[in-house]
Protein backbone atom coordinates (compact mmCIF):
# COMPACT_ATOMS: atom_id res chain seq x y z
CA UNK A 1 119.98 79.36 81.60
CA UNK A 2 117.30 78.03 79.33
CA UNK A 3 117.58 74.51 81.03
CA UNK A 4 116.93 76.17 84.46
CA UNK A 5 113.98 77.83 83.33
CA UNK A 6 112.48 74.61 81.84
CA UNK A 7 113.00 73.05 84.70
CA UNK A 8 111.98 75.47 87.18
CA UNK A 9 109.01 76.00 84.84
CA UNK A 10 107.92 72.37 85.01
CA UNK A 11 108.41 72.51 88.88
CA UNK A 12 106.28 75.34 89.91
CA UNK A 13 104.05 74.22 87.14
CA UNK A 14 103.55 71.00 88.63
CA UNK A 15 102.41 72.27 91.71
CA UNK A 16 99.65 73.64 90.11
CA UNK A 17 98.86 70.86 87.96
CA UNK A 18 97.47 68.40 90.08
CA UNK A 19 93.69 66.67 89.59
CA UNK A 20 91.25 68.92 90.67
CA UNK A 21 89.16 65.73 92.52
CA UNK A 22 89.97 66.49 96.09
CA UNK A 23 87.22 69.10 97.62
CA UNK A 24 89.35 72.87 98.38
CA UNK A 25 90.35 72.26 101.73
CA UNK A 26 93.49 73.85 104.19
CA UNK A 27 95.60 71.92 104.97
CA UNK A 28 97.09 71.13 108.53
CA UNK A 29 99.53 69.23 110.47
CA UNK A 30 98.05 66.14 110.13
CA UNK A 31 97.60 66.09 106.11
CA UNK A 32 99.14 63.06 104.79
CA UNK A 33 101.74 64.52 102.26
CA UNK A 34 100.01 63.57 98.86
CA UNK A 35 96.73 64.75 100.47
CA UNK A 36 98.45 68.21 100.95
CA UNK A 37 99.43 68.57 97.60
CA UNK A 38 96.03 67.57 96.04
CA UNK A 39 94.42 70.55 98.43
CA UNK A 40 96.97 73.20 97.89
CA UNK A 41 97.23 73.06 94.29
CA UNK A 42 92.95 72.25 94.31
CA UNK A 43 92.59 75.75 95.48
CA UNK A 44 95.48 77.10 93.53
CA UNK A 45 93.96 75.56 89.97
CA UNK A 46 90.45 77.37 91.16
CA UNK A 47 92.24 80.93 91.33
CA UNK A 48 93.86 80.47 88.46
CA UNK A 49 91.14 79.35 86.42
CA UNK A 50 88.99 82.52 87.40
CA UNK A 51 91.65 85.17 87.04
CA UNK A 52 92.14 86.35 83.22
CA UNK A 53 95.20 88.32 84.13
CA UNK A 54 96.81 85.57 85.89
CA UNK A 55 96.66 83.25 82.47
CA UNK A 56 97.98 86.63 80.58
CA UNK A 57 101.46 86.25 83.48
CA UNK A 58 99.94 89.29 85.58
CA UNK A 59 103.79 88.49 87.10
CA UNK A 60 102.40 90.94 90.59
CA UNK A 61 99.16 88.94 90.35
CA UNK A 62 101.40 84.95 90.23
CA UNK A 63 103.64 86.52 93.00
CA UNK A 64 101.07 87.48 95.52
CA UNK A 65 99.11 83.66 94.40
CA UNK A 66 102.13 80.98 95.02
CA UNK A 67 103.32 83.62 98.20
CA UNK A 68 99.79 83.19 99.51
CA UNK A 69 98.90 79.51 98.09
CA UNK A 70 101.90 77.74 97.67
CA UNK A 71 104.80 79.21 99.98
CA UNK A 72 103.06 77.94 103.18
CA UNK A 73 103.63 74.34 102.18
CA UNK A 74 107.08 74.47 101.21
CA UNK A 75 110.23 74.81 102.68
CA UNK A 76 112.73 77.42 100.68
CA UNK A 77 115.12 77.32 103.77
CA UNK A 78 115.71 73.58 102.58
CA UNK A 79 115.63 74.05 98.78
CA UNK A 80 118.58 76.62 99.09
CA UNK A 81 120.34 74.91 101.33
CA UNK A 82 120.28 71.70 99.43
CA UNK A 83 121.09 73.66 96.55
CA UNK A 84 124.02 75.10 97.53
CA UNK A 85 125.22 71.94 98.95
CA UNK A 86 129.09 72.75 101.43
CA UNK A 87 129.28 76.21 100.36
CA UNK A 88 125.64 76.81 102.48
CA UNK A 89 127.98 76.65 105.20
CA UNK A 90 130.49 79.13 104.20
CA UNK A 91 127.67 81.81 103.83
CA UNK A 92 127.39 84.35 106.59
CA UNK A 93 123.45 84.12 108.19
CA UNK A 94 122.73 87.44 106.20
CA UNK A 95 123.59 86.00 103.05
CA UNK A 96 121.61 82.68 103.78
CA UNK A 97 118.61 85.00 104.09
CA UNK A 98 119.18 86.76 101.19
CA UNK A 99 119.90 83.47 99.22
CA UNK A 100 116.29 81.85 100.50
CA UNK A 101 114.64 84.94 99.71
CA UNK A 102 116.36 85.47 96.15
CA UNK A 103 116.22 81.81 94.89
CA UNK A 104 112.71 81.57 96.34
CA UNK A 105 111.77 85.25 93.71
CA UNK A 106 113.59 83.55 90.58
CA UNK A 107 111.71 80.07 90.60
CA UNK A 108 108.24 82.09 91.32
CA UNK A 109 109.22 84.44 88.92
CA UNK A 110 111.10 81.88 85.98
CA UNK A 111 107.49 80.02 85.74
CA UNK A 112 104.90 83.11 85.57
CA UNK A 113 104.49 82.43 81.90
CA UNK A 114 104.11 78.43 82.36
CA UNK A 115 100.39 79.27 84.08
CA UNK A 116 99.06 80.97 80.99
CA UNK A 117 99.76 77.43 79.69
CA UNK A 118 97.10 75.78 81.70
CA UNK A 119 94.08 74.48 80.30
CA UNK A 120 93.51 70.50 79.77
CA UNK A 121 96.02 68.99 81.85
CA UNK A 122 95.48 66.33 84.10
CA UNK A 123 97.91 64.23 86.88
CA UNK A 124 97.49 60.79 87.50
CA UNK A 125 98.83 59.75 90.93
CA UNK A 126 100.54 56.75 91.90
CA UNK A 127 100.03 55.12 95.17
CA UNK A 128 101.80 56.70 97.94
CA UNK A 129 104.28 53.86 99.40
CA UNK A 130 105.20 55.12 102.68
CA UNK A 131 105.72 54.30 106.36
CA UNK A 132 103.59 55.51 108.65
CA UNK A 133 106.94 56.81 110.70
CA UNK A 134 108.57 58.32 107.45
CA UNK A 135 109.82 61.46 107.89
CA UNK A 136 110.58 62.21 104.15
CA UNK A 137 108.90 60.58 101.13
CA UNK A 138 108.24 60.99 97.27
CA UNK A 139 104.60 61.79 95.83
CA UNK A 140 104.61 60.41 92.64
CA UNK A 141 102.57 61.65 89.59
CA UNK A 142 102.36 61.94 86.01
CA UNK A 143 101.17 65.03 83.76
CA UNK A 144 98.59 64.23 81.33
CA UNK A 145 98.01 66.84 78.21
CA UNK A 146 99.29 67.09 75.24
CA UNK A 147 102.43 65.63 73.89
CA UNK A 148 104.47 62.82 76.12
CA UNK A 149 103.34 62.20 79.63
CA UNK A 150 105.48 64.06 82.16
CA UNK A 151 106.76 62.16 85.73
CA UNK A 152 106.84 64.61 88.06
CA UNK A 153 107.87 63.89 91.20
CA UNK A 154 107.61 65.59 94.75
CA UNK A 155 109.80 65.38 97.42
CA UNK A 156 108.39 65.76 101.01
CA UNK A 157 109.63 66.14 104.70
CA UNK A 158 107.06 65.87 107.93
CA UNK A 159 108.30 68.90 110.08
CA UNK A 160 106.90 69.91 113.11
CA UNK A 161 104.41 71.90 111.18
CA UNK A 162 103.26 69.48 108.68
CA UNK A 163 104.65 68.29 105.69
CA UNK A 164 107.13 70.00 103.53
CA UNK A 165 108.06 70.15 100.18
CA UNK A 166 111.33 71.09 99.25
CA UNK A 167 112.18 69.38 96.16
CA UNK A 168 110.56 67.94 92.74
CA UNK A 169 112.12 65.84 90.26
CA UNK A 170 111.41 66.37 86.44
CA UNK A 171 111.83 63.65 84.03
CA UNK A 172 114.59 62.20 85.90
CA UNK A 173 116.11 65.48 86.95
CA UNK A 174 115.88 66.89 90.39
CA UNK A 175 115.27 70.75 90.84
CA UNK A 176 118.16 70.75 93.58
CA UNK A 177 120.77 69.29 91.49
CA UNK A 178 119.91 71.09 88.51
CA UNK A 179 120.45 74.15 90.21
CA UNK A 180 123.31 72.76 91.95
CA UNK A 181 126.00 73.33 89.75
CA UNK A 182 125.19 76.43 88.55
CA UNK A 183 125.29 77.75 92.35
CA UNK A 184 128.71 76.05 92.64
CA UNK A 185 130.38 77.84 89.52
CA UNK A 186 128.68 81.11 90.55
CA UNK A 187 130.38 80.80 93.94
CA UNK A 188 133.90 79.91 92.67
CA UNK A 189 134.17 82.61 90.30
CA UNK A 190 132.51 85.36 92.20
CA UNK A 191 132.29 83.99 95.66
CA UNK A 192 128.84 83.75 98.00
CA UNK A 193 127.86 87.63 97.28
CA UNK A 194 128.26 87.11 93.64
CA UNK A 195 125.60 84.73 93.63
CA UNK A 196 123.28 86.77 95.61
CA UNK A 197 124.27 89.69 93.16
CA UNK A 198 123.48 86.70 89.94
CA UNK A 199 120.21 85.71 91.47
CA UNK A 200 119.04 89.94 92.00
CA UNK A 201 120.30 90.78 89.13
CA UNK A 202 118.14 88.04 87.36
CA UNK A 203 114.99 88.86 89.43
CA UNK A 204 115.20 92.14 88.24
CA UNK A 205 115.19 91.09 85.07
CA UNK A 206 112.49 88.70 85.19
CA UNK A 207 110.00 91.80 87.33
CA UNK A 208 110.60 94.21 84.55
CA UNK A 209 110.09 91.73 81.29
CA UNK A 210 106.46 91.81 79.86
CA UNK A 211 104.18 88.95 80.46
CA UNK A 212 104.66 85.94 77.40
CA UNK A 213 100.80 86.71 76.48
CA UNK A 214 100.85 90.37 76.29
């Protein structure tokens, strides 16, 4: 599980860890995609900058911030159903729901601790090569701090309310496939439910430990 959380850690992270250079703004439908992220996460770095609890892992205080900040411009429906890959299909519509809303809690919750982390950091974007019809393309960036630089990449869709993003990829590894697998062997030893009951079961966990800085 450690590998999940590093990666999930380094996803949500790096949608808060983009150059602070673009003025806050809100986003609408007609952001270009790496415009979008430079807002959203603009605003995000502001709130978490001036929030003390929030860089202790106030874990109520991160929930209601990337529900508020970050949700919007993502799509979780996506991200789970990428994630699960053919068994998304097997799932009744009540456990899709409860799979969105579950996976969506545990990568929130899995990087609470990473924003306490925040200080220096800097992105560096690459130029956006894209069609001016694409419907899905890759932001590309790279986290500057301490230690190694970090690629992070985001993966985008235009939808019919703006762009999308439903998937990130972390030193060569994509948040979907990593997660992937670990879906799969849930759901052949313990079926669909038994991953919903994996994935509450975990959240429950992560809501009642004590923030890293406390």
């Amino acid at each position: 599980m450690k590998s999940y959380k590093r990666i999930t850690q380094y996803f949500m992270t790096g949608l808060l860890l983009i150059s602070c250079t673009a003025f806050a703004q809100t986003p609408d439908q007609a952001t270009p995609p790496d415009a979008l992220i430079k807002m959203v996460v603009t605003d995000v770095m502001a709130s978490v900058k001036s929030d003390p609890d929030i860089q202790k892992g106030n874990i109520p205080k991160i929930v209601d911030l990337v529900e508020k900040k970050i949700v919007p411009y993502t799509d979780m429906l996506r991200t789970t159903e990428m994630a699960m890959g053919p068994n998304w299909k097997k799932a009744t519509p009540e456990q899709q729901n409860q799979l969105v809303v579950e996976f969506k809690n545990l990568l929130i919750r899995t990087y609470s601790g990473a924003l306490s982390q925040l200080r220096d950091q800097t992105v560096q974007f690459k130029a956006l090569r894209a069609a001016p019809d694409d419907k899905e393309v890759v932001v590309k960036t790279v986290v500057l701090g301490r230690g190694d630089p970090v690629p992070l990449d985001y993966r985008l869709e235009k939808t019919d309310k703006g762009w999308k993003v439903y998937d990130m990829n972390i030193m060569g590894v994509w948040l979907i496939e990593a997660y992937r697998n670990q879906f799969s062997n849930q759901i052949s030893q313990n079926g669909i439910d038994g991953l919903v009951k994996f994935l509450q079961d975990r959240n429950k966990q992560l809501a009642s430990a004590k923030p890293a800085n406390s």
